[in-house]
N, C-alpha and C. Protein backbone atom coordinates (compact mmCIF):
# COMPACT_ATOMS: atom_id res chain seq x y z
N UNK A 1 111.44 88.94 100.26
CA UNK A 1 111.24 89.98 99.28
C UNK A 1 112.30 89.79 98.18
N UNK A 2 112.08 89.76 97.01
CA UNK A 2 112.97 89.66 96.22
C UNK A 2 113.47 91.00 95.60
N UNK A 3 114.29 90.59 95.26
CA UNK A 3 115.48 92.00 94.14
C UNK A 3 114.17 93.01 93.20
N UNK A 4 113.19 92.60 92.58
CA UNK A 4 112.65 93.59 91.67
C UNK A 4 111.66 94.05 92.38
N UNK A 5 111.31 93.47 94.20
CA UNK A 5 110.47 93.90 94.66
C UNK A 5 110.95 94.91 95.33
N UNK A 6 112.03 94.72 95.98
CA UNK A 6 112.75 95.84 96.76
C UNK A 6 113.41 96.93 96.18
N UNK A 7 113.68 96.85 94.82
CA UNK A 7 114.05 97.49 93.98
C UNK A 7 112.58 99.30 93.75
N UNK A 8 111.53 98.16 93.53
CA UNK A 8 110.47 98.93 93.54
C UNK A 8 109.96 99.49 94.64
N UNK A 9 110.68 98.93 96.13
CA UNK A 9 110.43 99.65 97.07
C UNK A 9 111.26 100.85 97.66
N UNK A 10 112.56 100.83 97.29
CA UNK A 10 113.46 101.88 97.43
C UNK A 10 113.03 102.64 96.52
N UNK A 11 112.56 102.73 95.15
CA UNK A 11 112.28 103.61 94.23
C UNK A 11 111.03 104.72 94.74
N UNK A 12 110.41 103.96 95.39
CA UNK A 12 109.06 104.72 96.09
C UNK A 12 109.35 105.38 97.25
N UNK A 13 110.46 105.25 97.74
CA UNK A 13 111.13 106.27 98.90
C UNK A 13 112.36 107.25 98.38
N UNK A 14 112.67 107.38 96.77
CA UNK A 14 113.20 108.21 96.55
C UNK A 14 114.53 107.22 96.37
N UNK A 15 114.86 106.64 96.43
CA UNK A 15 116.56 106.17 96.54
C UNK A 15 116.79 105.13 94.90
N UNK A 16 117.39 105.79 94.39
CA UNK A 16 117.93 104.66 93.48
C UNK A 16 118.45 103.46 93.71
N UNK A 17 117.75 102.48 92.67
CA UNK A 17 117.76 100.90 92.92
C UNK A 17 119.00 100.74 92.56
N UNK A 18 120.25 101.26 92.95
CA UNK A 18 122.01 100.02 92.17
C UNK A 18 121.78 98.32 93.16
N UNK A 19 122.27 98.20 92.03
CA UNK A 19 122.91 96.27 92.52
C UNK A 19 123.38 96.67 94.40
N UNK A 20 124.19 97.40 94.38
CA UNK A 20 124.36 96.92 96.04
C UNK A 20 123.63 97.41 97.15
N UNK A 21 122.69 98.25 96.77
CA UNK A 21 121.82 99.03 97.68
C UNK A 21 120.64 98.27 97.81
N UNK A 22 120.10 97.22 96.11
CA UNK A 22 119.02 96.14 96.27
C UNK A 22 119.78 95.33 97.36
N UNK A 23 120.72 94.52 97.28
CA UNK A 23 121.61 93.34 97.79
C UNK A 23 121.62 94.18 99.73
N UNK A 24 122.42 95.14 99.81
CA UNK A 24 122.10 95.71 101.14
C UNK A 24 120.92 95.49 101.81
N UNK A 25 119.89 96.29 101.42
CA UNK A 25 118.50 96.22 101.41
C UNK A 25 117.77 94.50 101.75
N UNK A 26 118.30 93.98 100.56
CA UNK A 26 117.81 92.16 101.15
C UNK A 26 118.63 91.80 101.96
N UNK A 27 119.76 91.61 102.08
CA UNK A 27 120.46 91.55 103.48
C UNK A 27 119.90 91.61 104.74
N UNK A 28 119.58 92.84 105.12
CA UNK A 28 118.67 93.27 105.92
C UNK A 28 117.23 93.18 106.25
N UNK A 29 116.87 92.54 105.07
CA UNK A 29 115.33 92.27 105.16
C UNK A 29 115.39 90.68 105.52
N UNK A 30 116.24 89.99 104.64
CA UNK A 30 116.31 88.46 104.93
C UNK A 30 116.71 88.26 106.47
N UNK A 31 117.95 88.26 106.75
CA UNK A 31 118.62 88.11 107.86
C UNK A 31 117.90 88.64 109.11
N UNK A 32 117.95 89.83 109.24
CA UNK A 32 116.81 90.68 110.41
C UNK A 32 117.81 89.97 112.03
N UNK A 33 118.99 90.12 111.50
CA UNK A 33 120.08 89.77 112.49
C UNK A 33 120.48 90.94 113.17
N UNK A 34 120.37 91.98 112.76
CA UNK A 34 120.77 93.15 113.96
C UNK A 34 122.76 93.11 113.25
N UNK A 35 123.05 93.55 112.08
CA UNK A 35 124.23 93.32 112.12
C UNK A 35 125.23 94.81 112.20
N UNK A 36 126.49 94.51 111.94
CA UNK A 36 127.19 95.51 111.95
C UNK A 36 127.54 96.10 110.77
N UNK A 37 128.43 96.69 110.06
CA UNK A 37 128.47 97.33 109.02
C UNK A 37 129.85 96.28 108.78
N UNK A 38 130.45 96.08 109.27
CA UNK A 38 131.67 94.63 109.38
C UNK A 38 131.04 93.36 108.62
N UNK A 39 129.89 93.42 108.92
CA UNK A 39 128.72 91.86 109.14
C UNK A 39 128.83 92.07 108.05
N UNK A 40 128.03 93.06 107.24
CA UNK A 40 127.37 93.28 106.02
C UNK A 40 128.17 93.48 104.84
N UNK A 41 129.62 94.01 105.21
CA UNK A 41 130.55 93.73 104.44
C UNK A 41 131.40 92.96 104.10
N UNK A 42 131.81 91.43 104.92
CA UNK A 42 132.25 90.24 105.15
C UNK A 42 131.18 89.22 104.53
N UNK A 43 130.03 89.52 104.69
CA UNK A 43 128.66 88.60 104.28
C UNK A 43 128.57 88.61 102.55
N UNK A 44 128.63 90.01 101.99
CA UNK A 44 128.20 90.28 100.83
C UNK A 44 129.69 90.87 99.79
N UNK A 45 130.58 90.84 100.43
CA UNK A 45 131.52 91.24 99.87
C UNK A 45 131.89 89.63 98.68
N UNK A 46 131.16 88.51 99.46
CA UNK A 46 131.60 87.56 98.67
C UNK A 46 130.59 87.95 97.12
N UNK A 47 129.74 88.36 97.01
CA UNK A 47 128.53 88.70 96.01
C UNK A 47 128.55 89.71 95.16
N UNK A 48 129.78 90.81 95.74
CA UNK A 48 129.80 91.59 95.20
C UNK A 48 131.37 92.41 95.90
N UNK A 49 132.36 92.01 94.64
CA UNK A 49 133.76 91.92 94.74
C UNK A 49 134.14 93.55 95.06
N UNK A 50 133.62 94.45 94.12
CA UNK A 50 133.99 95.80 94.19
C UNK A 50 133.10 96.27 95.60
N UNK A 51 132.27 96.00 96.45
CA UNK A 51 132.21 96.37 97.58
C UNK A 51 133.31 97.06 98.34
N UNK A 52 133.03 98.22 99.06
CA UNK A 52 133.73 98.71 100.00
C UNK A 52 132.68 99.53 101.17
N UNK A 53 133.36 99.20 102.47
CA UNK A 53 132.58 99.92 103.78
C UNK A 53 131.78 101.27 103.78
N UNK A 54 132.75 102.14 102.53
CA UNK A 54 131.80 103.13 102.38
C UNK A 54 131.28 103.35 101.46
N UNK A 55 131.04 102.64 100.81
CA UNK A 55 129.78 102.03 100.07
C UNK A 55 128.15 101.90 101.09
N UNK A 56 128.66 100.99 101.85
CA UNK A 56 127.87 100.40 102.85
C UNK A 56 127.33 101.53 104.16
N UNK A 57 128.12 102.02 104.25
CA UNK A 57 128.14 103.47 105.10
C UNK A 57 126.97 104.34 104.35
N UNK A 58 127.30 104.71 103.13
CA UNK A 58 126.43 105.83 102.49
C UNK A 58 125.00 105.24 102.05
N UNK A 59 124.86 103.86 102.10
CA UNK A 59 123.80 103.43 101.31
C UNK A 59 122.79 103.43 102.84
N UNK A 60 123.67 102.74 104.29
CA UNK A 60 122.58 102.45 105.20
C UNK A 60 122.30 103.99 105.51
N UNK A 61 123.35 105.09 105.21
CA UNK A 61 122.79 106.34 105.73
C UNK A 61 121.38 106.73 104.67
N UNK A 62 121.36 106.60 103.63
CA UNK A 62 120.41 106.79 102.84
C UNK A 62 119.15 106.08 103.00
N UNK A 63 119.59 104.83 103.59
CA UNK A 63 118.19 103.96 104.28
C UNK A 63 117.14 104.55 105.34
N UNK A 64 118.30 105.07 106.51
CA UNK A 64 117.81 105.98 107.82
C UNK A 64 117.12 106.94 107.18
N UNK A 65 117.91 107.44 106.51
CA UNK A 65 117.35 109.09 105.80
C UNK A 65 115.80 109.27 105.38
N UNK A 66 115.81 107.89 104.66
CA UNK A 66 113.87 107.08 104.06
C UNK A 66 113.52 106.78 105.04
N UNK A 67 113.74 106.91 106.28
CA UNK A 67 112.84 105.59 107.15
C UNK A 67 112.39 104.10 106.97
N UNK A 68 113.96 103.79 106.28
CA UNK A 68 113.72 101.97 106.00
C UNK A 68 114.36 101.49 106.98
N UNK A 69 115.10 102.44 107.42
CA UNK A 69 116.48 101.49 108.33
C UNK A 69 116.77 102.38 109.54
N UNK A 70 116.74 101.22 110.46
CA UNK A 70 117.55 102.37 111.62
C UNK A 70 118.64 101.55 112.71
N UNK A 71 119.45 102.59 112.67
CA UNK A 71 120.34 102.02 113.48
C UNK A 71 120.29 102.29 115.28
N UNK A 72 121.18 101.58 116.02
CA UNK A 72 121.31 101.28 117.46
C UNK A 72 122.28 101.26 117.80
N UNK A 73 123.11 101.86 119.19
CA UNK A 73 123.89 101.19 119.38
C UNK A 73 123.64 100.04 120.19
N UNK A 74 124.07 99.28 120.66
CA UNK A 74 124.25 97.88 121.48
C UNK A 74 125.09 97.91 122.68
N UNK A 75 126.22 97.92 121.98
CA UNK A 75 127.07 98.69 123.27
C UNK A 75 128.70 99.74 122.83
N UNK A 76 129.13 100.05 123.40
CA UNK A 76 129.83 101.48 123.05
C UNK A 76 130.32 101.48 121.70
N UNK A 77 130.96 100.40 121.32
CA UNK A 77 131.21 100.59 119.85
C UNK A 77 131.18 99.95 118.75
N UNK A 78 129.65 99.53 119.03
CA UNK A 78 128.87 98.84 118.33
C UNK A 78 127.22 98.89 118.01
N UNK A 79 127.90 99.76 116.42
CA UNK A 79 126.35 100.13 115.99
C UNK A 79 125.61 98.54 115.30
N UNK A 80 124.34 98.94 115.03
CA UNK A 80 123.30 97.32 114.35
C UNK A 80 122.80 98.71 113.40
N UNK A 81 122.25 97.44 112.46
CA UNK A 81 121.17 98.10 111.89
C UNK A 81 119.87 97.25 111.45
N UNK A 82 118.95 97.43 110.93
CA UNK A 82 117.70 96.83 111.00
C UNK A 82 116.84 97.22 110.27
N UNK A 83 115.72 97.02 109.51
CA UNK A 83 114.83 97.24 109.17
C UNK A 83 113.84 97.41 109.70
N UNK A 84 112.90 98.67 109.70
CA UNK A 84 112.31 99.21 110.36
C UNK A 84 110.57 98.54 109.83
N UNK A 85 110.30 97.80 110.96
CA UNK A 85 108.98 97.01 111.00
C UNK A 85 107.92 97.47 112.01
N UNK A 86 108.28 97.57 113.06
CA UNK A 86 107.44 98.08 113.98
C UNK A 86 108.23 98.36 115.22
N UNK A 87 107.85 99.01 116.40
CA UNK A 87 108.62 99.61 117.84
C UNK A 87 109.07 98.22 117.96
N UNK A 88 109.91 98.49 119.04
CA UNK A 88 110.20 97.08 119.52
C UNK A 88 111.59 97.20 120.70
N UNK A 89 112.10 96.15 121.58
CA UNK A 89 113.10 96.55 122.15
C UNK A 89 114.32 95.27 122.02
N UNK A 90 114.91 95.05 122.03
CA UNK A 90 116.21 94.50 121.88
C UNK A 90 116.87 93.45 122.99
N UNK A 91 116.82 92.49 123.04
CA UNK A 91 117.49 91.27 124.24
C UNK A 91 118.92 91.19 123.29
N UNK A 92 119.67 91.42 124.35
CA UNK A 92 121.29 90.46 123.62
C UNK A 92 121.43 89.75 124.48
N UNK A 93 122.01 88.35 124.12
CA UNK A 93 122.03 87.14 125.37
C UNK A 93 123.67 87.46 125.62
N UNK A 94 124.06 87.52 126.47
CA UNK A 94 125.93 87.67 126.51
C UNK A 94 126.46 86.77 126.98
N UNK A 95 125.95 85.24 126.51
CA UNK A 95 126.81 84.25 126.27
C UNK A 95 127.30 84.02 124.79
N UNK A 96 125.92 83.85 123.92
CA UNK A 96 125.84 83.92 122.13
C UNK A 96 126.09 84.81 121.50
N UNK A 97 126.06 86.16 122.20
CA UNK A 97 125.81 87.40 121.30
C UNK A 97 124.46 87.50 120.66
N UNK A 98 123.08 86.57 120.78
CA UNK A 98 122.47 87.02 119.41
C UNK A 98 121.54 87.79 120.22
N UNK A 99 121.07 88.56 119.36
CA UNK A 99 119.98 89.68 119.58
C UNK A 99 118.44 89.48 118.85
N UNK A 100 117.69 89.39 119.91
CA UNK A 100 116.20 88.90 119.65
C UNK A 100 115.61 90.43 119.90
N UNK A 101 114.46 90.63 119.09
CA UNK A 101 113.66 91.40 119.28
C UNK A 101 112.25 90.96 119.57
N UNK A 102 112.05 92.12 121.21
CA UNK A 102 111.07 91.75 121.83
C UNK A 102 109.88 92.82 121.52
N UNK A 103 109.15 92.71 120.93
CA UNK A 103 107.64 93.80 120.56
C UNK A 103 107.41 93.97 122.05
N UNK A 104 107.12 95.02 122.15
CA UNK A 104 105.93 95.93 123.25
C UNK A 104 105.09 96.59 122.85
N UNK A 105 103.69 96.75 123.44
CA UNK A 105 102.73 97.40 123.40
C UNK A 105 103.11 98.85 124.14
N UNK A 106 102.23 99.72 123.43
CA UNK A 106 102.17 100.87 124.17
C UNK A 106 102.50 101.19 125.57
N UNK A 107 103.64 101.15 125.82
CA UNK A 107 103.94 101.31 127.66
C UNK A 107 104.45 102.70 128.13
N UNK A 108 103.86 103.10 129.43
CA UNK A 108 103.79 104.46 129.99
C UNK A 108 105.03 104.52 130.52
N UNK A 109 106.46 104.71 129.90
CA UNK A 109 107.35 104.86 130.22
C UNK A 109 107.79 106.14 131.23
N UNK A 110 107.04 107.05 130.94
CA UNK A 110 107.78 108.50 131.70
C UNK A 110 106.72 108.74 132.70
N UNK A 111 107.30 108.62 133.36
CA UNK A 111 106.05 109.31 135.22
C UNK A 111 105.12 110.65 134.58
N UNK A 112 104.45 110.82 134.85
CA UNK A 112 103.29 111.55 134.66
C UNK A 112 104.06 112.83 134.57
N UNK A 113 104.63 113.47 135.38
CA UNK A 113 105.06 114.99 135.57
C UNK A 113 106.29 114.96 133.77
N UNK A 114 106.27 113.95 132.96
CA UNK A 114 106.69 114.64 131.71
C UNK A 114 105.95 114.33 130.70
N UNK A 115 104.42 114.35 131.14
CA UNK A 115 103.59 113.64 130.15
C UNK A 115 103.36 114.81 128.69
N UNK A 116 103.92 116.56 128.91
CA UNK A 116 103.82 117.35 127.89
C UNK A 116 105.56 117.26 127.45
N UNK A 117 106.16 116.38 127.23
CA UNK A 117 107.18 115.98 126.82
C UNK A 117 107.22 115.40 125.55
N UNK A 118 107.96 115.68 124.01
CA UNK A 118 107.35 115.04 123.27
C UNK A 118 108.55 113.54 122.93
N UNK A 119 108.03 112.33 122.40
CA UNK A 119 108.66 111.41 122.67
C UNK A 119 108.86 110.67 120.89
N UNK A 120 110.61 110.73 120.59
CA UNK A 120 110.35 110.65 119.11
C UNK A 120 110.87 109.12 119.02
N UNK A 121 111.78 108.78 120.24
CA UNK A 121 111.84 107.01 119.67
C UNK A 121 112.19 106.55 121.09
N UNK A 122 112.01 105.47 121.39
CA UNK A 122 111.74 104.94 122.62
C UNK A 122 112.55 103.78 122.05
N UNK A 123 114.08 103.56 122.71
CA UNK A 123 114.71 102.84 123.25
C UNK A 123 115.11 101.58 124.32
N UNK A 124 114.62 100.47 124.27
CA UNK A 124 114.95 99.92 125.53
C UNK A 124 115.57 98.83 125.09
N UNK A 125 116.63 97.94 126.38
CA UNK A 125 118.02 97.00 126.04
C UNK A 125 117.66 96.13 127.03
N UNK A 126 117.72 95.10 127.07
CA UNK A 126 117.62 93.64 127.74
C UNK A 126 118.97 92.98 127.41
N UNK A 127 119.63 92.90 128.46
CA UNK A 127 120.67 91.91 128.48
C UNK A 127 120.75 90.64 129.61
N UNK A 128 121.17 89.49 129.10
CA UNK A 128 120.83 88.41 130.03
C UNK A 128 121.43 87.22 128.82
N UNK A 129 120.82 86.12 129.37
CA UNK A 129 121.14 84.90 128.69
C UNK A 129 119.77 83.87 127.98
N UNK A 130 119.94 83.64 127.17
CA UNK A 130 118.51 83.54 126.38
C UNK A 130 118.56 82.07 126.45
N UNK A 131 117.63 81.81 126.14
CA UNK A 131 116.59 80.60 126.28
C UNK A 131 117.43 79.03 126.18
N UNK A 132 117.80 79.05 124.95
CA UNK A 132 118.83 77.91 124.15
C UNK A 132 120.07 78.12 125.45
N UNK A 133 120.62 79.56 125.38
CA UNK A 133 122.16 78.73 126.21
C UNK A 133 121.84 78.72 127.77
N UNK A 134 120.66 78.83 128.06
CA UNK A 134 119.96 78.36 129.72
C UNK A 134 120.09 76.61 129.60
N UNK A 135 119.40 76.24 128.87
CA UNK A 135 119.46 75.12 128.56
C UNK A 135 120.79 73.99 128.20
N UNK A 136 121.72 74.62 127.78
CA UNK A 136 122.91 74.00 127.73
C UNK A 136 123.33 74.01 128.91
């Protein structure tokens, strides 16, 4: 997606297009790395000198806020964030660190006796060792 496209897509969810909120925004759309707010400010800080964390803070909160972006934690003190494409659940390999996202279909997570329960985001974490460092 490029800069005048995403530009025109934050505009249609209400959020003004600045230079670092487009650049945020593609970050997140390109990469689709699951990063940290560290990541995103070490990555792009080279692109854009006057960057600061809360910069980056207020813009991904404004993302969540639209339903472009949502964040996770991973593990205790470590949030991701992501662009919001479809459900999905999360593998981290804990040899590499990297985090793959695994799609699921519609699955009957809650036993029947909370089926008048209402269910607003469905969470699930896979941890293990992924494919590539099996192989090494």
């Amino acid at each position: 997606m490029d800069s005048l496209a995403i530009a025109d897509h934050l505009k249609n969810h209400g959020i003004k297009p600045s230079y670092p909120r487009i650049q945020i925004y593609k970050y997140l759309y390109d990469r689709r790395s699951h990063p940290t707010v560290d990541q995103i400010y070490n990555d792009l800080i080279k692109l854009i000198p006057t960057l600061s964390k809360t910069t980056i803070y207020n813009t991904l909160g404004l993302f969540i806020n639209a339903t472009l972006v949502k964040s996770f934690m991973l593990d205790e003190n470590e949030k991701r964030y992501e662009i919001i494409i479809h459900d999905h659940s999360h593998f981290k390999c804990e040899k590499c660190n990297s985090i793959y996202d695994i799609p699921y279909d519609d699955i009957d997570l809650l036993p029947q006796q909370y089926n008048n329960f209402q269910i607003d985001e469905v969470q699930i974490f896979l941890r293990g060792i992924c494919e590539d460092c099996l192989e090494q």
